[in-house]
C-alpha atoms as a PDB file:
ATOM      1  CA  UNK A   1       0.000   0.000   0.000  1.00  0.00           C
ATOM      2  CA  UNK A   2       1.317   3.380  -1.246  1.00  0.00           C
ATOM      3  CA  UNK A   3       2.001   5.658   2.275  1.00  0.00           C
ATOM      4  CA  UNK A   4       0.276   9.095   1.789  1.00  0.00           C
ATOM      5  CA  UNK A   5       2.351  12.192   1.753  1.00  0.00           C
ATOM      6  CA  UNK A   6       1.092  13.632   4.933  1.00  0.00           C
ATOM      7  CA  UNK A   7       2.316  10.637   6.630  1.00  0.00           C
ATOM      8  CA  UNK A   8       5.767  11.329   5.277  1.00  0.00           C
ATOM      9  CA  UNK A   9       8.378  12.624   7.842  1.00  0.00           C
ATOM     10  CA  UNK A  10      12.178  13.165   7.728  1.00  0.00           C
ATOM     11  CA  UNK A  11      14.316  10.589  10.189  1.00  0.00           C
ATOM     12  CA  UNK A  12      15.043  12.888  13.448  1.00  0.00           C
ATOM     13  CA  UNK A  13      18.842  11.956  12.539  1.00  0.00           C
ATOM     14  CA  UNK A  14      18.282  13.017   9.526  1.00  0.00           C
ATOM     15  CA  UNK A  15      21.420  15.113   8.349  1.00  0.00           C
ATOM     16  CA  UNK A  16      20.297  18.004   5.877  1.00  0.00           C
ATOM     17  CA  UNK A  17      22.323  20.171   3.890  1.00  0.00           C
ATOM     18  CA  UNK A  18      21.705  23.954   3.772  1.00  0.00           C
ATOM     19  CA  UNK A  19      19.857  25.391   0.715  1.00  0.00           C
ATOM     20  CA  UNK A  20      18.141  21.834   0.289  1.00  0.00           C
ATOM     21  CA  UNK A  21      14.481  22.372  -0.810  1.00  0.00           C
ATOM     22  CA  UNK A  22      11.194  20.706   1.113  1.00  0.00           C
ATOM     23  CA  UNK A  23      10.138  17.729  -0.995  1.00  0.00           C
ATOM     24  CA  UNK A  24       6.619  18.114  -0.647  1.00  0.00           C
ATOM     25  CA  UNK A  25       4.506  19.204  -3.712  1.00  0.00           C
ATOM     26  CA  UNK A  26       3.565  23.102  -3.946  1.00  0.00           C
ATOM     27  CA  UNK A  27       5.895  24.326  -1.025  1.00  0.00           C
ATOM     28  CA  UNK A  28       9.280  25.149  -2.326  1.00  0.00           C
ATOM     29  CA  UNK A  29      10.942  26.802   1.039  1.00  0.00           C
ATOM     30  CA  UNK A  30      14.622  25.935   1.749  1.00  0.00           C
ATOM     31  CA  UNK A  31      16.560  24.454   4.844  1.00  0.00           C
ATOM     32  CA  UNK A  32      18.608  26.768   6.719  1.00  0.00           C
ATOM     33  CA  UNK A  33      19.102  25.559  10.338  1.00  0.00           C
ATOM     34  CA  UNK A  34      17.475  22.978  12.253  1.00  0.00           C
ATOM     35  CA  UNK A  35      14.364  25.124  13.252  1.00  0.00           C
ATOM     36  CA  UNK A  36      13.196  24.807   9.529  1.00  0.00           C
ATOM     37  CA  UNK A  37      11.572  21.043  10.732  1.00  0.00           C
ATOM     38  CA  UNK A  38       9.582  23.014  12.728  1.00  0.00           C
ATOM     39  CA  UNK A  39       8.033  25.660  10.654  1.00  0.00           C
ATOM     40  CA  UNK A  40       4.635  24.948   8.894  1.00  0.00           C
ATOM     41  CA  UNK A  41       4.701  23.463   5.936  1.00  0.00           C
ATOM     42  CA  UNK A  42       1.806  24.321   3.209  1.00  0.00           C
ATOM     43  CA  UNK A  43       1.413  21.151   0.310  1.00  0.00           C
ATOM     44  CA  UNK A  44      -0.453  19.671  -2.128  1.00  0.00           C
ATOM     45  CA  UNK A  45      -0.966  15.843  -1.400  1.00  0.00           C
ATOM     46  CA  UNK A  46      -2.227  15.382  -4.367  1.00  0.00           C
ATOM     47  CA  UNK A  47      -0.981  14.890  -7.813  1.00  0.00           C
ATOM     48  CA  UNK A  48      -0.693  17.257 -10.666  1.00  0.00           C
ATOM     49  CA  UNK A  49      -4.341  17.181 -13.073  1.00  0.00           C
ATOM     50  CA  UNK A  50      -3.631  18.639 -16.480  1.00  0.00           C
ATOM     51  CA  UNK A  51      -7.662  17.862 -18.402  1.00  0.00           C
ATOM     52  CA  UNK A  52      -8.590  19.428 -21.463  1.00  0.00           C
ATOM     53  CA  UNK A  53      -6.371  22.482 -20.936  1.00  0.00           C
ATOM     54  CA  UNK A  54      -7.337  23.353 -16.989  1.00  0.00           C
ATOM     55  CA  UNK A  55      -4.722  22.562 -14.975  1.00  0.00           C
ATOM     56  CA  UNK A  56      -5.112  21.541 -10.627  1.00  0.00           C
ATOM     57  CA  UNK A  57      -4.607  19.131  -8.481  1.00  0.00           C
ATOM     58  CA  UNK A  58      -6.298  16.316  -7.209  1.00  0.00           C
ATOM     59  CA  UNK A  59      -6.288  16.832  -3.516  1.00  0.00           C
ATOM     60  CA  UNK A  60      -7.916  20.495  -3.977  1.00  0.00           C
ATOM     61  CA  UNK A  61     -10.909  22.037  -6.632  1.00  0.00           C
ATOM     62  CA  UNK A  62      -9.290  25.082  -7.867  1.00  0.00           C
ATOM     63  CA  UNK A  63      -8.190  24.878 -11.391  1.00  0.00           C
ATOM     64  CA  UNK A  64      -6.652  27.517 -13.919  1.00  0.00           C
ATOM     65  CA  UNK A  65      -6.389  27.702 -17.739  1.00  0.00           C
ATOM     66  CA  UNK A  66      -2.202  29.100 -17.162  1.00  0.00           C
ATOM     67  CA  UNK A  67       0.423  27.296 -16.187  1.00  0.00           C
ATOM     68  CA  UNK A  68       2.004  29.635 -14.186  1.00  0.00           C
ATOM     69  CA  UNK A  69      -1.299  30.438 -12.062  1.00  0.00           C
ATOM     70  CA  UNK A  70      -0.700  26.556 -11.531  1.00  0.00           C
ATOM     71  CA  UNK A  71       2.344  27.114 -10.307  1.00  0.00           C
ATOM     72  CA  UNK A  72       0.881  29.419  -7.877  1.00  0.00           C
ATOM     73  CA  UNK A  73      -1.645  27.666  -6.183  1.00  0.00           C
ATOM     74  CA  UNK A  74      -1.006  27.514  -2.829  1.00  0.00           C
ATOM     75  CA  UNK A  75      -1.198  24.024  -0.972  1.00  0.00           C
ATOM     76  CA  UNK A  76      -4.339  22.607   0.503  1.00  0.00           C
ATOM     77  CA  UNK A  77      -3.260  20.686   3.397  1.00  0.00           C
ATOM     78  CA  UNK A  78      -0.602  21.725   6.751  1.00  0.00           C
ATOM     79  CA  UNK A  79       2.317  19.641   7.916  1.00  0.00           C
ATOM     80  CA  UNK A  80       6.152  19.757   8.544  1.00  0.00           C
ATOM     81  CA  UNK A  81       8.857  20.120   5.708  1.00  0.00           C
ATOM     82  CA  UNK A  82      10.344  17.455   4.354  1.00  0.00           C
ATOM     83  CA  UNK A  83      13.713  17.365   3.280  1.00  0.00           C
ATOM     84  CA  UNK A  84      14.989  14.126   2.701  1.00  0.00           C
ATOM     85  CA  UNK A  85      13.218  11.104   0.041  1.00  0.00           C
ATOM     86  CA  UNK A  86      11.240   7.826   1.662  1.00  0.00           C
ATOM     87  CA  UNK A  87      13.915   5.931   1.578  1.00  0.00           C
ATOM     88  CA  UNK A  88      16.633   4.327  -0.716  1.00  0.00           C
ATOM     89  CA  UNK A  89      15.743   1.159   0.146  1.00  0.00           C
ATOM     90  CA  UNK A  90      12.225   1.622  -1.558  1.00  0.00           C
ATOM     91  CA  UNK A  91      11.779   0.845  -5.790  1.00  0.00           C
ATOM     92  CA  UNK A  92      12.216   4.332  -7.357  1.00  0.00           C
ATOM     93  CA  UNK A  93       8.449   6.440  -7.325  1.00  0.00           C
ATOM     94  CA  UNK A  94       8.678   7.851 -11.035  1.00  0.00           C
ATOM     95  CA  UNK A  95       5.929  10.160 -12.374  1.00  0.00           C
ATOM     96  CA  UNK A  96       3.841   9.552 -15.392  1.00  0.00           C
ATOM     97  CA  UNK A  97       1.672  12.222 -17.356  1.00  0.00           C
ATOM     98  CA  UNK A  98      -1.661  11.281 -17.270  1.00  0.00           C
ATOM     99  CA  UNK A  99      -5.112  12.327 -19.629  1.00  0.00           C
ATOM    100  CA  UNK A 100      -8.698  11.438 -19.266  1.00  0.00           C
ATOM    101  CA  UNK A 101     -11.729  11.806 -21.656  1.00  0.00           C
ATOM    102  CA  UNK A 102     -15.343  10.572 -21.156  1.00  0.00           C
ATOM    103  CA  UNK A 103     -18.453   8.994 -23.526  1.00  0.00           C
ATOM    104  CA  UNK A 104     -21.847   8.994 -22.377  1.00  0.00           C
ATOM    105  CA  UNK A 105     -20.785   5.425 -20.748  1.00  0.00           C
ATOM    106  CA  UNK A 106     -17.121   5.123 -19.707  1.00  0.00           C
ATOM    107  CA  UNK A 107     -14.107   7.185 -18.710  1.00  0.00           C
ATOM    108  CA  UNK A 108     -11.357   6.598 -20.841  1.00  0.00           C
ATOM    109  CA  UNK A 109      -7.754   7.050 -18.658  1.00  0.00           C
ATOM    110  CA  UNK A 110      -4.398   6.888 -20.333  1.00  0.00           C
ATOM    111  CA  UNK A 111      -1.612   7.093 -18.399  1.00  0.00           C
ATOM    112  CA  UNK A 112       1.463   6.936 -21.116  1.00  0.00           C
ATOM    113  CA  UNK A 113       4.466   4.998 -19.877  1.00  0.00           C
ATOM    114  CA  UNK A 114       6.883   2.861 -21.979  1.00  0.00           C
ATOM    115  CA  UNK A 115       8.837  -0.601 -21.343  1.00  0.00           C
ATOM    116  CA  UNK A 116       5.973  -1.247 -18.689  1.00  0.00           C
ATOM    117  CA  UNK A 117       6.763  -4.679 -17.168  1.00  0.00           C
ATOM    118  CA  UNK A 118       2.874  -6.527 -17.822  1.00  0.00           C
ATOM    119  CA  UNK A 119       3.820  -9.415 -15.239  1.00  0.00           C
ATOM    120  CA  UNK A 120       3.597  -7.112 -12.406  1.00  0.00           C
ATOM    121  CA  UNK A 121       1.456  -3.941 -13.370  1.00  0.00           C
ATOM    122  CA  UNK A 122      -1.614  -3.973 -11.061  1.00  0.00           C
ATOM    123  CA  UNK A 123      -5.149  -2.213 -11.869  1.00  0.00           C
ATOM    124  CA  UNK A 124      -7.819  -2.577  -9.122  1.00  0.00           C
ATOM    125  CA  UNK A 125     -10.881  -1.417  -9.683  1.00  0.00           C
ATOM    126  CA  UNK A 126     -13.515  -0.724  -6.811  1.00  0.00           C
ATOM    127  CA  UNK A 127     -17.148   0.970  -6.783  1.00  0.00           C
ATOM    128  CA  UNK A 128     -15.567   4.447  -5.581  1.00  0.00           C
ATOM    129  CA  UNK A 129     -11.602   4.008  -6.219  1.00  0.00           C
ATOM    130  CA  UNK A 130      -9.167   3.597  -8.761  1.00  0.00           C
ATOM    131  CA  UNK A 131      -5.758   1.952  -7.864  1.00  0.00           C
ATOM    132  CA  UNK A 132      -2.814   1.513 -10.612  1.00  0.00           C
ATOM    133  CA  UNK A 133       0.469   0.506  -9.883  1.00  0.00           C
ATOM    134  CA  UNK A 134       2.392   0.608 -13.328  1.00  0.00           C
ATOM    135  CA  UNK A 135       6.095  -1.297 -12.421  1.00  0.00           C
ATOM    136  CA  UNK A 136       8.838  -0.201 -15.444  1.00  0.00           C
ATOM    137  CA  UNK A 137      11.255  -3.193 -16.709  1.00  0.00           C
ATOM    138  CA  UNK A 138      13.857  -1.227 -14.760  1.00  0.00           C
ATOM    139  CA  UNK A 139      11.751  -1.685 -11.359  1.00  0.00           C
ATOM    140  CA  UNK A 140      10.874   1.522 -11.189  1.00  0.00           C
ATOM    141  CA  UNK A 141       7.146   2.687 -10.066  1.00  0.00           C
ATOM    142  CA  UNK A 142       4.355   4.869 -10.686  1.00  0.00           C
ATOM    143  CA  UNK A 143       1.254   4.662  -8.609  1.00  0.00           C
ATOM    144  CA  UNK A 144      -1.877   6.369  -9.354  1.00  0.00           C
ATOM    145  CA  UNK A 145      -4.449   6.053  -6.477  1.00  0.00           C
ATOM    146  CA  UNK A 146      -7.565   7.631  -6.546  1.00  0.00           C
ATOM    147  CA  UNK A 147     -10.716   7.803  -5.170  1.00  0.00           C
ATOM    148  CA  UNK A 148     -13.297   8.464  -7.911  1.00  0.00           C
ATOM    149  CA  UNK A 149     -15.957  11.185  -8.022  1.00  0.00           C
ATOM    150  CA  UNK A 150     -18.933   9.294  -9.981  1.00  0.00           C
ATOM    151  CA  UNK A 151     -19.691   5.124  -8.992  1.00  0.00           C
ATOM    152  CA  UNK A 152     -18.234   2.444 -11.400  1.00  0.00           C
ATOM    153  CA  UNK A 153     -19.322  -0.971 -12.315  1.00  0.00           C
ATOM    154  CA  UNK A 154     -16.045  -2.794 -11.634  1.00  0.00           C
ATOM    155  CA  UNK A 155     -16.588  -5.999 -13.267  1.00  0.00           C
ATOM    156  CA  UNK A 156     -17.300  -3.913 -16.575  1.00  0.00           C
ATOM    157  CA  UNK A 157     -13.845  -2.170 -16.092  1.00  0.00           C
ATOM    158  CA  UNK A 158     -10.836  -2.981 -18.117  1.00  0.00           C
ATOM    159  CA  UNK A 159      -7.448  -2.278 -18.828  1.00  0.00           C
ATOM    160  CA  UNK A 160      -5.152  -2.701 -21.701  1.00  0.00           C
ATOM    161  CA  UNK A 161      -1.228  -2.273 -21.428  1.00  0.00           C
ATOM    162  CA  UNK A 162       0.494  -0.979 -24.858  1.00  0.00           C
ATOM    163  CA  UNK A 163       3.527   0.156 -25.687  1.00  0.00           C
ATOM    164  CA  UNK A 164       3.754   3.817 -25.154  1.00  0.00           C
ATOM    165  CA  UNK A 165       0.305   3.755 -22.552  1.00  0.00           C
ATOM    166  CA  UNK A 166      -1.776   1.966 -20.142  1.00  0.00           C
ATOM    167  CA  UNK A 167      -5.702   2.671 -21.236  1.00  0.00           C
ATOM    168  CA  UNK A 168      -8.101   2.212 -18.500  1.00  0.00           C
ATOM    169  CA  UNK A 169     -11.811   1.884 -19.538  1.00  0.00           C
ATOM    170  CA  UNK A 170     -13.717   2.543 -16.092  1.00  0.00           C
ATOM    171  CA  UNK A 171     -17.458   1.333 -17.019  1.00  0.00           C
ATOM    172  CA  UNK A 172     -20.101   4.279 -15.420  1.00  0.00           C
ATOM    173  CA  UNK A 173     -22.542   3.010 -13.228  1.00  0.00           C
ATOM    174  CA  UNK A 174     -24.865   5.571 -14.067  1.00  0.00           C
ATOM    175  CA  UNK A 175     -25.161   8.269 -17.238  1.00  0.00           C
ATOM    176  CA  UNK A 176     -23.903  11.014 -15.123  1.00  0.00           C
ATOM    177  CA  UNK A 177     -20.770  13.401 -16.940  1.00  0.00           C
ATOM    178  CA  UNK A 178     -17.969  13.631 -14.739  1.00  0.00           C
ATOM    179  CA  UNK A 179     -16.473  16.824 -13.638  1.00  0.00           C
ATOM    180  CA  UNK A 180     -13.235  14.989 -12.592  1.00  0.00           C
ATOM    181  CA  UNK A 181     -12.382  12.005 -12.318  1.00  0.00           C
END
């Protein structure tokens, strides 16, 4: 199971070089001393959303049309900095861009990823939530976990793994368009 960001803490013997940015999504601020894993952190937990030219995340609703405004918008949930990764001993986390596009019946996700290793690639589908787990040839991962804002029938949900994406064909359990996914 994939730990959530906000869970995410640095090692108190963690040592942490000047200058080194906070790790968490949307913050940006920089060590200086040791009372800088102390001050409040502001983050997205979220990932990045990028749909038919609005651009958010998925932890908050605001979106923007400019990519710089998305730059700007400020994080949605409170923590401490983070300095350091989750550990080397962990497989690599990679990122993966990621579309979506809907039909009166089924959301259509592609998340685009080459040399995906189809042995151990994982989609779960569930009524409310979404869980991929895409593992690279190299061992590297990308997870995409998400709960889902309209009901799907699960046992009408597919997946297909191809060579530059994996497609995901969630099957709607009711006519409803989706505002997100």
């Amino acid at each position: 199971p994939k730990v959530r960001e906000e869970d995410l803490n640095d090692p108190a013997d963690a040592v942490i070089a000047p200058g080194t940015v906070c790790r968490r999504r949307g913050c940006g601020k920089k060590y200086v001393d040791a009372s800088s894993r102390e001050e409040e952190c502001i983050f997205h937990p979220g990932e990045p959303l990028f749909h038919e030219g609005s651009k958010g995340w998925t932890c908050c609703s605001r979106k923007v049309l400019e990519f710089e405004e998305f730059l700007k918008i400020q994080g949605c949930k409170k923590g401490k900095h983070r300095f350091t990764d989750e550990g080397d001993n962990q497989n690599e986390v990679v990122k993966c861009r990621h579309d979506w596009y809907q039909t009166q019946t089924s959301v259509i996700i592609s998340i685009f990823a080459k040399k995906v290793d189809k042995e151990k690639t994982t989609v779960k589908f569930e009524t409310e939530r979404l869980l991929v787990d895409v593992v690279f040839q190299d061992g590297k991962v990308f997870q995409f976990h998400t709960d889902l804002s309209q009901p799907i029938i699960p046992e009408q949900s597919k997946y297909e793994i191809l060579s530059t994406k994996v497609e995901i064909n969630l099957k709607k359990a009711n006519g409803i368009s989706w505002p997100t996914i």
